[in-house]
N, C-alpha and C. Protein backbone atom coordinates (compact mmCIF):
# COMPACT_ATOMS: atom_id res chain seq x y z
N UNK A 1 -5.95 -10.17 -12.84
CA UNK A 1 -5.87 -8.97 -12.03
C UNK A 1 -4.52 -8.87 -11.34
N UNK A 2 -4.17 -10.26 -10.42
CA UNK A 2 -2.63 -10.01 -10.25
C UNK A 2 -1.45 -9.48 -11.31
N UNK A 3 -1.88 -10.00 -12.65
CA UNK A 3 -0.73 -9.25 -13.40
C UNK A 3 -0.46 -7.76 -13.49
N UNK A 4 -1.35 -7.13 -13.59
CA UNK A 4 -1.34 -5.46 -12.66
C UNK A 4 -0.64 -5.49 -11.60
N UNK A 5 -1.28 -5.79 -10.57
CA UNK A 5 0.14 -5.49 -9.14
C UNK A 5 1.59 -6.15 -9.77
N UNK A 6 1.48 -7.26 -10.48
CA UNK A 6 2.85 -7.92 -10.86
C UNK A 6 3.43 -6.52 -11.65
N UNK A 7 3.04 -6.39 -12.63
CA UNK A 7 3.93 -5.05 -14.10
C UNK A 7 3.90 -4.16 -12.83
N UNK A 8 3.29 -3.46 -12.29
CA UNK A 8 3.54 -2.22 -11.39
C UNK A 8 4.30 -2.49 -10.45
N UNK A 9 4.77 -3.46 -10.00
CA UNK A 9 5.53 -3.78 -8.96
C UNK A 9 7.04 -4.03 -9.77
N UNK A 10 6.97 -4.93 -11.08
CA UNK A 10 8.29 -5.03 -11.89
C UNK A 10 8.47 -3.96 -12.05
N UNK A 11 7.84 -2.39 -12.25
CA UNK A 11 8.80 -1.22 -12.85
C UNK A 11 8.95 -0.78 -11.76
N UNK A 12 8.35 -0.82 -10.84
CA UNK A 12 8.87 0.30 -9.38
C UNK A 12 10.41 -0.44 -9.25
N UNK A 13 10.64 -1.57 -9.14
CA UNK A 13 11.67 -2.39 -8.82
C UNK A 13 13.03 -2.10 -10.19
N UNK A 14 12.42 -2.05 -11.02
CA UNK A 14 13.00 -1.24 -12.55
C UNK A 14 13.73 -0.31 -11.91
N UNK A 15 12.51 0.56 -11.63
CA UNK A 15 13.32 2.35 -11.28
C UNK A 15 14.47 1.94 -10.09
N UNK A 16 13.89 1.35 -9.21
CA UNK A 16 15.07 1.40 -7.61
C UNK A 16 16.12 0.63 -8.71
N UNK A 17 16.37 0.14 -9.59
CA UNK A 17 17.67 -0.78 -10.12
C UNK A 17 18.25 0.08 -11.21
N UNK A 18 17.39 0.69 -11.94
CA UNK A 18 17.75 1.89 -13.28
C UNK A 18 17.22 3.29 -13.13
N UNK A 19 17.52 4.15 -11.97
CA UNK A 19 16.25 5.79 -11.97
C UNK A 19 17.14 5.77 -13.20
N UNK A 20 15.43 6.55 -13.22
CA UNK A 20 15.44 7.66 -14.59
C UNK A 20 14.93 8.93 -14.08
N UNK A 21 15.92 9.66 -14.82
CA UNK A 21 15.45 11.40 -14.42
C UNK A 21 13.70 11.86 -14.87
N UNK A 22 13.13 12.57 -13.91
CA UNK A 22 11.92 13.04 -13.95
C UNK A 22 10.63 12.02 -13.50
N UNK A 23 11.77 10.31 -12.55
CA UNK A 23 10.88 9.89 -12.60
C UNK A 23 9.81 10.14 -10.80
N UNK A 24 9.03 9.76 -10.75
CA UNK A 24 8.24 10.01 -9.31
C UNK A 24 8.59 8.93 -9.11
N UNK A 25 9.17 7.78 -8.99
CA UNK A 25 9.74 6.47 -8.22
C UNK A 25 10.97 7.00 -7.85
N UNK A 26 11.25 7.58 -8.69
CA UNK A 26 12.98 7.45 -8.46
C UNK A 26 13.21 8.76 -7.25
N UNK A 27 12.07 9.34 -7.41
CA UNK A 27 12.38 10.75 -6.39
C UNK A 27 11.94 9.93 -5.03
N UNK A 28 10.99 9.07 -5.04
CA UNK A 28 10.46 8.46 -3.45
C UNK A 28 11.90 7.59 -3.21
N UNK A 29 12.46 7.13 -4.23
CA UNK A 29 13.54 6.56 -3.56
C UNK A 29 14.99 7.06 -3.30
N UNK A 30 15.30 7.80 -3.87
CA UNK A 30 16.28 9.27 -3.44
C UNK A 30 15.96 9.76 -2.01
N UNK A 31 14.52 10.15 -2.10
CA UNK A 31 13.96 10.70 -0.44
C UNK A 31 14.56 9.56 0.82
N UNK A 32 14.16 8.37 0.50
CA UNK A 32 14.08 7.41 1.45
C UNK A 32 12.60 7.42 2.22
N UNK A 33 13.38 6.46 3.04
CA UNK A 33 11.98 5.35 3.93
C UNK A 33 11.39 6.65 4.38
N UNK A 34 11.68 7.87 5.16
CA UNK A 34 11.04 8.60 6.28
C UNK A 34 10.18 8.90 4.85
N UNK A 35 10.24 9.75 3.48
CA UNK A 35 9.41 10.00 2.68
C UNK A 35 8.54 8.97 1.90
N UNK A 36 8.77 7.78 1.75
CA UNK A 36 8.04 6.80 1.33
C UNK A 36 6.82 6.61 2.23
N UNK A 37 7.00 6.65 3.67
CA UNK A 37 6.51 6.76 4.30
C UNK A 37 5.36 7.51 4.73
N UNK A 38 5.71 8.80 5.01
CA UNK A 38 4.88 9.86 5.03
C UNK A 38 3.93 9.58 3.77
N UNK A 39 4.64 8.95 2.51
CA UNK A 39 3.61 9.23 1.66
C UNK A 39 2.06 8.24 1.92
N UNK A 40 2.38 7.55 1.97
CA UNK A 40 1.83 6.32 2.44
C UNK A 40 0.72 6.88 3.54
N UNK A 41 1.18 7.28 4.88
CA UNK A 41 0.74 7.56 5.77
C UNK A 41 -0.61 8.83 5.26
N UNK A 42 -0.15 10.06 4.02
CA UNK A 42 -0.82 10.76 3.65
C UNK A 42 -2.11 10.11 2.69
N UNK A 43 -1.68 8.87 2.00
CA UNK A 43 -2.73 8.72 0.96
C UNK A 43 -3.66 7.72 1.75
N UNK A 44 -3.06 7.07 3.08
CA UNK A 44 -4.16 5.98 3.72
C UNK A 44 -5.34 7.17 4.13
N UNK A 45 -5.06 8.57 4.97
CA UNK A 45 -5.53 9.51 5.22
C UNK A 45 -6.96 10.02 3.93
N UNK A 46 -6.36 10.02 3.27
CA UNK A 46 -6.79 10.77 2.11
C UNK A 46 -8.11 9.97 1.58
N UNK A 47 -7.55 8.40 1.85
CA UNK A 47 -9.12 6.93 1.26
C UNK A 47 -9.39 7.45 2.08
N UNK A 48 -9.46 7.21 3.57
CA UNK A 48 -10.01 7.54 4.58
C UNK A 48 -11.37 8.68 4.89
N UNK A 49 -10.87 9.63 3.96
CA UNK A 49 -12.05 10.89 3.91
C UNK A 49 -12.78 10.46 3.01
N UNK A 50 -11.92 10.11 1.82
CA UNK A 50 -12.96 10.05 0.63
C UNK A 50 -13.86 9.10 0.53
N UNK A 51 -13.46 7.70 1.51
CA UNK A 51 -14.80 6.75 1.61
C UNK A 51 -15.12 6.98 2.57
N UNK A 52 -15.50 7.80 3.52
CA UNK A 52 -16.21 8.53 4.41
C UNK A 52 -17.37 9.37 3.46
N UNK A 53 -16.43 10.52 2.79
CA UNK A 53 -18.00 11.38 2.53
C UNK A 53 -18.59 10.45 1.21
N UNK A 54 -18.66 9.08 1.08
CA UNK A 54 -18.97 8.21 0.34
C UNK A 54 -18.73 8.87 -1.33
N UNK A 55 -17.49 9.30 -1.93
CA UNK A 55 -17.18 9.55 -3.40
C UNK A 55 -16.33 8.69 -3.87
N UNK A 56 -16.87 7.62 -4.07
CA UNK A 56 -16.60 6.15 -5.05
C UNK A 56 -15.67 6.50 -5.80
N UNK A 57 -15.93 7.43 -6.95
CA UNK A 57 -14.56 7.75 -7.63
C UNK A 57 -12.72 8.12 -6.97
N UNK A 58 -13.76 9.15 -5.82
CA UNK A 58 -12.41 9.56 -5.50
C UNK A 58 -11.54 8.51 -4.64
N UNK A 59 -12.72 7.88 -3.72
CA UNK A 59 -12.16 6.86 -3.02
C UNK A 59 -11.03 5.80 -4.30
N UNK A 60 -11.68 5.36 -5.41
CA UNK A 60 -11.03 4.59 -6.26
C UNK A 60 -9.21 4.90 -6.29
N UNK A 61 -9.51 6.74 -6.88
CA UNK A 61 -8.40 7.09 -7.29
C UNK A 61 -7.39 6.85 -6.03
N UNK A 62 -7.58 7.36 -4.68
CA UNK A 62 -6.60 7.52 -3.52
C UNK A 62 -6.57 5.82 -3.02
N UNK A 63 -6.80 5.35 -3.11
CA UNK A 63 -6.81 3.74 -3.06
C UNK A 63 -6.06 3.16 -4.16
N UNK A 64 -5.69 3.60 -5.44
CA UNK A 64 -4.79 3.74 -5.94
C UNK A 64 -3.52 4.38 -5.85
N UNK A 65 -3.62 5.20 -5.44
CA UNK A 65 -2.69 5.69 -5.17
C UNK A 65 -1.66 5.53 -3.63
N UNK A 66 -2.49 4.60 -2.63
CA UNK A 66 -2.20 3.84 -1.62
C UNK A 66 -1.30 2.82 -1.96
N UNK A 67 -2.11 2.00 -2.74
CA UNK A 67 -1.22 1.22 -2.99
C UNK A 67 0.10 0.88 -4.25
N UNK A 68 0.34 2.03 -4.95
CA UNK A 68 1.45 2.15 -5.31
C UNK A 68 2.44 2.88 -4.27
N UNK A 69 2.02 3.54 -2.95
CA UNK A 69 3.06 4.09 -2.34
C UNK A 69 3.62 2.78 -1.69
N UNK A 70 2.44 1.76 -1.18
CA UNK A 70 2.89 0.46 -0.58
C UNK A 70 3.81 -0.37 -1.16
N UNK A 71 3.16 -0.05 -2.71
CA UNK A 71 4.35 -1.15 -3.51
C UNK A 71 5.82 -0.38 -3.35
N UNK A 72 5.70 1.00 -3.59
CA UNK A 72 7.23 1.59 -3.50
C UNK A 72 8.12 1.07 -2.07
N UNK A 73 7.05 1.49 -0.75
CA UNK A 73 7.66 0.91 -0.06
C UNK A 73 8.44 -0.38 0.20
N UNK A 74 7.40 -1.41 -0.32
CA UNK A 74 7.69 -3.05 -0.19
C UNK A 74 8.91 -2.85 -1.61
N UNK A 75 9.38 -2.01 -2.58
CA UNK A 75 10.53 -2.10 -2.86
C UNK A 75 11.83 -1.67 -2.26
N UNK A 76 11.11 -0.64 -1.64
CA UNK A 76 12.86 0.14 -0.84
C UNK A 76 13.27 -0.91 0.44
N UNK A 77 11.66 -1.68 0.77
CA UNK A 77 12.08 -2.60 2.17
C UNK A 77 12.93 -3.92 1.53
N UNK A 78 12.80 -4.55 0.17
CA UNK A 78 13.19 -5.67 -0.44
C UNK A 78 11.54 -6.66 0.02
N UNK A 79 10.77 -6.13 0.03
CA UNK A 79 9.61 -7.34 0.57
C UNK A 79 9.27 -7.53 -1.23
N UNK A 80 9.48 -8.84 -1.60
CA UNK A 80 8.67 -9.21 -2.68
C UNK A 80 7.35 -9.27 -2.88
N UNK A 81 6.44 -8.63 -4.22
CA UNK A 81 5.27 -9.09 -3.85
C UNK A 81 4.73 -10.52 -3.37
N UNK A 82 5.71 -11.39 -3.91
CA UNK A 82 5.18 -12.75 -3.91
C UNK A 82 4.89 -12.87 -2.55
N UNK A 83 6.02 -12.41 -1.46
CA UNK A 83 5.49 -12.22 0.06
C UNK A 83 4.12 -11.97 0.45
N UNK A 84 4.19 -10.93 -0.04
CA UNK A 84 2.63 -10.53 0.22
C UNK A 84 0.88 -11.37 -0.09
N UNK A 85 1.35 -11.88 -1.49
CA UNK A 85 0.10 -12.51 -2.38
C UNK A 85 0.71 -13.96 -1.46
N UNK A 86 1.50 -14.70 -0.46
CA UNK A 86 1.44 -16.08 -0.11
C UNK A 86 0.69 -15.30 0.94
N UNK A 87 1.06 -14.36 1.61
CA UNK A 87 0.59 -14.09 3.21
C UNK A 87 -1.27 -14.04 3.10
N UNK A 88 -1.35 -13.32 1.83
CA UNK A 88 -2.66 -12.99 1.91
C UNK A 88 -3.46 -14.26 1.45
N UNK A 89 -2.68 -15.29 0.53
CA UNK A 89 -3.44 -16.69 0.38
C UNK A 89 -3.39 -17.67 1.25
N UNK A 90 -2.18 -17.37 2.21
CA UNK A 90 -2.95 -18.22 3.81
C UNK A 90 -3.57 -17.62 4.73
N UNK A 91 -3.70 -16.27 4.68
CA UNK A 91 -5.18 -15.67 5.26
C UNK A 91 -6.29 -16.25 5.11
N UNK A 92 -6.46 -16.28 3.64
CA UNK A 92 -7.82 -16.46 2.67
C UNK A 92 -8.32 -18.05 3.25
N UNK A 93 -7.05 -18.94 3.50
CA UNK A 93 -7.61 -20.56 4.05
C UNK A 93 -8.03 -20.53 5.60
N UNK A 94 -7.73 -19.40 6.32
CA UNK A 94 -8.40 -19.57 7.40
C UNK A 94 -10.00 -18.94 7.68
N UNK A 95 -10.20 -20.33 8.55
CA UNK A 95 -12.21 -20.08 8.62
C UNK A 95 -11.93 -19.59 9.97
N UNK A 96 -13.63 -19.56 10.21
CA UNK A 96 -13.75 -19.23 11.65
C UNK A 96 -12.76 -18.30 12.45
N UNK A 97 -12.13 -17.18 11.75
CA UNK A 97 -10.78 -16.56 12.28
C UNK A 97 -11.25 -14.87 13.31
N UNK A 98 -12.60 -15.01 13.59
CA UNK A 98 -12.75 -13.45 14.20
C UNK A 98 -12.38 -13.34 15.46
N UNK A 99 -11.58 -12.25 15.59
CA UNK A 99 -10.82 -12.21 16.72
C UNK A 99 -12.10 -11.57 18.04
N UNK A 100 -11.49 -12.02 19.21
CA UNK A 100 -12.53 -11.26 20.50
C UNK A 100 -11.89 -10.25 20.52
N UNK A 101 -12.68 -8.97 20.87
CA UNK A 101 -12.03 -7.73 21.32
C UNK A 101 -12.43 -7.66 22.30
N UNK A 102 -11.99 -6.42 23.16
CA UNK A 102 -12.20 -6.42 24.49
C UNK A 102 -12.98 -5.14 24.10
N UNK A 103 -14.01 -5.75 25.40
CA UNK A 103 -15.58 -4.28 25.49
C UNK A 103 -14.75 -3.35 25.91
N UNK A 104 -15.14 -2.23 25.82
CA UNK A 104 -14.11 -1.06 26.50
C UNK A 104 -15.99 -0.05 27.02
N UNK A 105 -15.89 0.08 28.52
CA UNK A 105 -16.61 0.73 29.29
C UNK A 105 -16.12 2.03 29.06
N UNK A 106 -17.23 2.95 28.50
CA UNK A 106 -17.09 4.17 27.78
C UNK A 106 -17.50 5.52 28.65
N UNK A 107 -17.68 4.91 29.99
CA UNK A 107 -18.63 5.78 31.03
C UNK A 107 -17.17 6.19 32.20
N UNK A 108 -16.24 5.24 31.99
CA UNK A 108 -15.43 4.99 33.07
C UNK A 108 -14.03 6.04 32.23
């Protein structure tokens, strides 16, 4: 399954090193960060509804589409995936990790 994020992450990194005309990488990276961004910000929005009114499919598709804006980003930032897949495999070794939140008095 990582080899998917790996190939999708090697061509986004492709395009930022070789655009090609007509491509949708190469236009998020022409735009820059403020548009990479926004995009990002629009498609977290977008899972957001769609696994709300519970549509599995659609949720699938915009959850896809989340995280290729992420990968674009983590190319225009230079964050390697490998960054990401160590951060998230020393997540995965910590137990007992639930954080306290603070009660928040809803009357006050």
């Amino acid at each position: 399954m990582q080899d998917v994020f790996k190939d999708l992450y090697d061509i986004i990194c492709e395009r930022k090193q070789n655009p090609q005309e007509g491509s949708y990488t190469c236009y998020l990276f022409n735009q820059g960060t403020d548009k990479i961004l926004k995009k990002c910000a629009e498609e977290c929005g977008e899972t957001i509804i769609a696994a709300k009114n519970k549509k599995n499919p659609e949720t699938v598709g915009e959850i896809s589409d989340l995280l290729f804006h992420l990968m674009v980003l983590m190319a225009n930032e230079g964050i390697p995936l490998e960054d990401v897949v160590t951060e998230l495999e020393h997540r995965r070794e910590k137990q007992g990790n639930l954080k306290t939140f603070h009660k928040v008095d809803k009357d006050t």
